[in-house]
N, C-alpha and C. Protein backbone atom coordinates (compact mmCIF):
# COMPACT_ATOMS: atom_id res chain seq x y z
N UNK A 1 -37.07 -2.15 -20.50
CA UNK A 1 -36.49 -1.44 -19.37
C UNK A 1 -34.99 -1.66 -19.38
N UNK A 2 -34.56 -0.74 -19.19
CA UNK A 2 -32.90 -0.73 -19.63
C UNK A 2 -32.22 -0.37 -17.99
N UNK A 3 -31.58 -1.27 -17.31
CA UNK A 3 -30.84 -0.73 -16.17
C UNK A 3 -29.69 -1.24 -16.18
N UNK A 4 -28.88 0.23 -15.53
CA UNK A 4 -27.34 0.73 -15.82
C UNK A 4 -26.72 0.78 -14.39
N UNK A 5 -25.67 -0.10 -14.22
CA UNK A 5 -24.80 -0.16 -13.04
C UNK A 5 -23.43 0.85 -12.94
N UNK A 6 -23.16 1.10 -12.26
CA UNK A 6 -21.92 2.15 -12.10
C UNK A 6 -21.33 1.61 -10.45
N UNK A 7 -19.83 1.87 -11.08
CA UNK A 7 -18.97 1.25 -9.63
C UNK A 7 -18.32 2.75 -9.34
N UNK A 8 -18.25 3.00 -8.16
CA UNK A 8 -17.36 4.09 -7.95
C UNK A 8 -16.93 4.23 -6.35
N UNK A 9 -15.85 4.41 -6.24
CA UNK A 9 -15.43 4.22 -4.34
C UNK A 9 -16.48 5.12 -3.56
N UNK A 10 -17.05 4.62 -2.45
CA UNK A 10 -17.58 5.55 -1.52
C UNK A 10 -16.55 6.00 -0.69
N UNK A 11 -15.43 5.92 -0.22
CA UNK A 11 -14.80 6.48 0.41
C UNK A 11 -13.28 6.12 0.42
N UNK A 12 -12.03 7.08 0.56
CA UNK A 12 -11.23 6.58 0.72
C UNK A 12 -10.33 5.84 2.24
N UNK A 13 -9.35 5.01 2.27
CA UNK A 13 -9.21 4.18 3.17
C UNK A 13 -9.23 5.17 4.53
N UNK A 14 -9.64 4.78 5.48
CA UNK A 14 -9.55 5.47 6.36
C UNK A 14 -8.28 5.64 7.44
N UNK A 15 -7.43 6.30 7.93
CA UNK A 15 -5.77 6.27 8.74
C UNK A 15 -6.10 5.25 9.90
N UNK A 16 -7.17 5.98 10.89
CA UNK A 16 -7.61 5.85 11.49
C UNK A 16 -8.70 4.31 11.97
N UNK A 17 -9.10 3.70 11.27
CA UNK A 17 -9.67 2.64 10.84
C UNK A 17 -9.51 1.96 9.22
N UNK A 18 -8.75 1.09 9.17
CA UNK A 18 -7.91 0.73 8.02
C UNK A 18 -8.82 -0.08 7.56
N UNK A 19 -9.18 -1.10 8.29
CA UNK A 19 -10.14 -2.37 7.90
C UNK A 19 -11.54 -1.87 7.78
N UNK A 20 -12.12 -1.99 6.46
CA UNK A 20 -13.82 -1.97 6.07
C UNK A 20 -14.11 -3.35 5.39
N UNK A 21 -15.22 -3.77 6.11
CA UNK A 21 -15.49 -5.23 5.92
C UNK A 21 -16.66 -5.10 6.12
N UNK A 22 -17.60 -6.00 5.37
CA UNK A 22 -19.14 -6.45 5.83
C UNK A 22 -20.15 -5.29 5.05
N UNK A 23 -20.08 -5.28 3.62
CA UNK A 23 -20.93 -4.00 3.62
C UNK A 23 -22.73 -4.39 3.00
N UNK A 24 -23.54 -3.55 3.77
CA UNK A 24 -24.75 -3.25 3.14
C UNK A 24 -24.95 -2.33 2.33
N UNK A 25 -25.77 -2.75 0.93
CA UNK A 25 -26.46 -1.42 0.65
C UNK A 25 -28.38 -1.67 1.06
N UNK A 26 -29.12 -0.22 0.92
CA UNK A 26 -30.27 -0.28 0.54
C UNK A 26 -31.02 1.17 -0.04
N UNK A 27 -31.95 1.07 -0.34
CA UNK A 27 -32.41 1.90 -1.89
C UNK A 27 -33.57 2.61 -0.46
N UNK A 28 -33.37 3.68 -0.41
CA UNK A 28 -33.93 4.14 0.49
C UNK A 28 -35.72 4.73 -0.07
N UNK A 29 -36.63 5.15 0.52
CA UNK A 29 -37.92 5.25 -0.12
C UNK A 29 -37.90 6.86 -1.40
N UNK A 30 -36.77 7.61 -0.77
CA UNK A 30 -36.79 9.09 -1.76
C UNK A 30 -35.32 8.61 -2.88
N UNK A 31 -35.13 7.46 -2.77
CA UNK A 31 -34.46 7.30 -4.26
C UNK A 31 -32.72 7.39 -4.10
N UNK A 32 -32.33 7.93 -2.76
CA UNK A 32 -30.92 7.59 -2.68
C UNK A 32 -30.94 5.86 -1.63
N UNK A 33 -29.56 6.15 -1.86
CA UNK A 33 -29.12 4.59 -1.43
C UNK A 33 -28.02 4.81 0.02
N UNK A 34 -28.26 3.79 0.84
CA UNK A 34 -27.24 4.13 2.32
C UNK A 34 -26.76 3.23 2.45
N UNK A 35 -25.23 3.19 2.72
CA UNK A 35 -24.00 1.75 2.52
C UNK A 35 -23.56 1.77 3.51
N UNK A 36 -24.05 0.94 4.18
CA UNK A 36 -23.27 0.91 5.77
C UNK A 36 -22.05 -0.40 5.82
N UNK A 37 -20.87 -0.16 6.98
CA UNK A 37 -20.14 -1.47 6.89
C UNK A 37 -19.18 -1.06 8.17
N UNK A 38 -18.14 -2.05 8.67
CA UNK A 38 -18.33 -1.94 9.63
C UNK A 38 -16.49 -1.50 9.37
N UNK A 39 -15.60 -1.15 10.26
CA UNK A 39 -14.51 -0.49 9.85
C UNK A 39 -13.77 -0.13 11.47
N UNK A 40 -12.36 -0.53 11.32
CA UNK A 40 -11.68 -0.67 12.48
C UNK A 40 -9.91 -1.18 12.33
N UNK A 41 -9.61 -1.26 13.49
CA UNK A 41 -7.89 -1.59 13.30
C UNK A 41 -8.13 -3.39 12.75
N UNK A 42 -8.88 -3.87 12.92
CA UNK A 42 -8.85 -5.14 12.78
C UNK A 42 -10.74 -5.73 12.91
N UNK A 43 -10.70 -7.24 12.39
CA UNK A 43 -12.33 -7.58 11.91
C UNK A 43 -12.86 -6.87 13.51
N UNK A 44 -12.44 -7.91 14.80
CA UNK A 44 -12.71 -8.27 16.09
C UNK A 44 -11.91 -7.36 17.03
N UNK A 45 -11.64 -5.63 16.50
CA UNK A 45 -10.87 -4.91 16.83
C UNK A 45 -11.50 -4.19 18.01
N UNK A 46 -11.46 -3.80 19.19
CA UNK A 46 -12.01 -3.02 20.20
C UNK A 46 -13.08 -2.09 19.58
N UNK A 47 -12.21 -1.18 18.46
CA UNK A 47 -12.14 0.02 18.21
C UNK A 47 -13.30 0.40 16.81
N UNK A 48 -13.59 -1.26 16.88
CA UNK A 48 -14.70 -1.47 15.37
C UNK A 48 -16.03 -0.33 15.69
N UNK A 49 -16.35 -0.20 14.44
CA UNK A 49 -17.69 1.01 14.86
C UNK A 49 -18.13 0.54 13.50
N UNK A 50 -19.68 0.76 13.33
CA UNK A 50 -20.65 0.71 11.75
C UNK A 50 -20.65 2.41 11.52
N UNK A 51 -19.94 2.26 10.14
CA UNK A 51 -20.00 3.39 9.43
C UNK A 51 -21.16 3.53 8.48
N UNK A 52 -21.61 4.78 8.09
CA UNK A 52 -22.48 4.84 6.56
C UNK A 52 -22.29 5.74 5.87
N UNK A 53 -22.86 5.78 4.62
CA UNK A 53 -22.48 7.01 3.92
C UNK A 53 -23.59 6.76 2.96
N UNK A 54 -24.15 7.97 2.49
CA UNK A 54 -25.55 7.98 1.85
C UNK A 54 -25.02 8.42 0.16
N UNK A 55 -25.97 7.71 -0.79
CA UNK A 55 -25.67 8.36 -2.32
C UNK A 55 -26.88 9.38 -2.96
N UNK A 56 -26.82 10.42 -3.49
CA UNK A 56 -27.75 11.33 -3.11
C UNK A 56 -27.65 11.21 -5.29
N UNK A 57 -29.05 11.08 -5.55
CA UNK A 57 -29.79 11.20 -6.77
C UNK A 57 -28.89 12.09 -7.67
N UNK A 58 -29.30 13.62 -6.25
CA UNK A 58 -29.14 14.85 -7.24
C UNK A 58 -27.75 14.95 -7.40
N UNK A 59 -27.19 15.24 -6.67
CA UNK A 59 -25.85 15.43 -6.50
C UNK A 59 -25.04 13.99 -7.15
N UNK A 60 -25.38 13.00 -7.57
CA UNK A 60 -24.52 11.79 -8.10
C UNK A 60 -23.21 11.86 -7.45
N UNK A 61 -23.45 11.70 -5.91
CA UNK A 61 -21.92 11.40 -5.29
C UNK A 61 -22.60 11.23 -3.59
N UNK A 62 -21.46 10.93 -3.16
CA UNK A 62 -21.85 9.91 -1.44
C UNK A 62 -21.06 10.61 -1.15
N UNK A 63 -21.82 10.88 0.24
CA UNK A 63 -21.86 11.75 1.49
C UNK A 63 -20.42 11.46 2.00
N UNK A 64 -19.48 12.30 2.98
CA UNK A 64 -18.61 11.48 3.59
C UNK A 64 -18.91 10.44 4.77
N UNK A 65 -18.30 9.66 4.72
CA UNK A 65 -18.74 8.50 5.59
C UNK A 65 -18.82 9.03 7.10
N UNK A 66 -19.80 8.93 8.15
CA UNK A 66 -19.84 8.78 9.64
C UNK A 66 -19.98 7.82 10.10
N UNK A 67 -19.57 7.97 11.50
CA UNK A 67 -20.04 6.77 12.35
C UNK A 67 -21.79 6.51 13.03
N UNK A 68 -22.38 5.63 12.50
CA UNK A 68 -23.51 5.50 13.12
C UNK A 68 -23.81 4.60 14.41
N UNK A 69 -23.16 3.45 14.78
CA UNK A 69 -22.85 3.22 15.85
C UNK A 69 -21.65 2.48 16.47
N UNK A 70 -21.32 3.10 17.78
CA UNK A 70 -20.52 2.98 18.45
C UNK A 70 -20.22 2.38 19.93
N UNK A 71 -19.81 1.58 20.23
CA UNK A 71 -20.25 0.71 21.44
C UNK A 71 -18.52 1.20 22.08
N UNK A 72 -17.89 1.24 23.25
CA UNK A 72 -16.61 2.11 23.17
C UNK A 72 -15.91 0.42 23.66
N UNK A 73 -14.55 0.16 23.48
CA UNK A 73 -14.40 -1.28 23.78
C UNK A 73 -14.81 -2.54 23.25
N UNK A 74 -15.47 -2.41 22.52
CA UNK A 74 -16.64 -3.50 21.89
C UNK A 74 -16.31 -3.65 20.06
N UNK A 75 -16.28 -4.61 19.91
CA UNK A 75 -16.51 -4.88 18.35
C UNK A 75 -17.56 -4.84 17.93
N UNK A 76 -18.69 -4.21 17.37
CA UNK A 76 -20.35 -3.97 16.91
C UNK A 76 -20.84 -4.89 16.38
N UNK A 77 -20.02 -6.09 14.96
CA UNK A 77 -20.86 -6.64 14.54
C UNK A 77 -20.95 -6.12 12.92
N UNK A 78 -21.88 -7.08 12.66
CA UNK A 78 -22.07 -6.70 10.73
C UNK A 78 -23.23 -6.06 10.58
N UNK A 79 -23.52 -4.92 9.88
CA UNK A 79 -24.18 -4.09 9.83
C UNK A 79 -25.27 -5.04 8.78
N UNK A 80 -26.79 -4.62 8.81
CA UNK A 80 -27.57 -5.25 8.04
C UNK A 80 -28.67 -4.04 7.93
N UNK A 81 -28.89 -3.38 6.51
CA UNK A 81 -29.94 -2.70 6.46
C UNK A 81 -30.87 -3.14 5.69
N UNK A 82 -32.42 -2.64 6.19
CA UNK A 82 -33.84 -3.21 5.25
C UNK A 82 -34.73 -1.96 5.01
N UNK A 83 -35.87 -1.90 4.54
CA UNK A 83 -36.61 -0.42 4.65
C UNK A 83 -38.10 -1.17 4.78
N UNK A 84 -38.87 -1.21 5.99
CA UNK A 84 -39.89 -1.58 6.51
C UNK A 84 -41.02 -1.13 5.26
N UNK A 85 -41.83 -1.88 5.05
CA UNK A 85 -43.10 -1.55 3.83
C UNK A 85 -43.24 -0.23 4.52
N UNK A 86 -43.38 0.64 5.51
CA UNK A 86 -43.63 1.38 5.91
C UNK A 86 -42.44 2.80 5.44
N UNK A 87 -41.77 2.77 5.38
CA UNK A 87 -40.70 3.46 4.62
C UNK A 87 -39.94 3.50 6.01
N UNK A 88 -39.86 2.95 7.38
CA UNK A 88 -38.52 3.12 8.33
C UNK A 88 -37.37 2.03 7.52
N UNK A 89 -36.41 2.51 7.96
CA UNK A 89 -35.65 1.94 7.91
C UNK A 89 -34.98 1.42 9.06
C-alpha cells in the first residue's frame, strides 16, 4: 500500500482576521476532509470565530473558508473535530 501526502494552503491570510491558530483536520465518511481552526485579530481576541473549509476528492481543491461558529464578543475556543462510528460528525 503506497500513501502519498501533499501540502497545499487552504486559504489565504485573511484582512479581516489575521491570526489562524489551532487547526483540525478529519477524513469525513464520503472521502473529503474538513479543516477547521480558529481565526481572529488576536489568540483571546473578542472577534475570534471557528472557521472551516472542506477538501473535495473530485475537484482536488478546498472550499473557501466560512465561519462555522460565532459567539459575538466572545473568544470560541479550539476547534476539535471527530466522525462518530455512525458517520455524524
Amino acid at each position: 500500500m503506497s500513501i502519498v501526502f501533499r501540502s497545499a494552503p487552504i486559504f489565504r491570510q485573511l484582512e479581516t482576521r489575521p491570526m489562524a491558530h489551532c487547526a483540525t483536520l478529519v477524513e469525513l465518511p464520503d472521502g473529503s476532509l474538513m479543516a477547521a481552526w480558529f481565526a481572529g485579530a488576536f489568540e483571546t481576541a473578542p472577534d475570534q470565530v471557528i472557521m472551516a473549509a472542506c477538501w473535495s476528492p473530485e475537484t482536488q481543491a478546498w472550499s473557501p473558508p466560512r465561519i462555522v461558529v460565532e459567539v459575538p464578543n466572545r473568544a470560541v475556543g479550539q476547534p476539535v473535530l471527530l466522525v462518530h462510528p455512525s458517520g455524524e460528525l
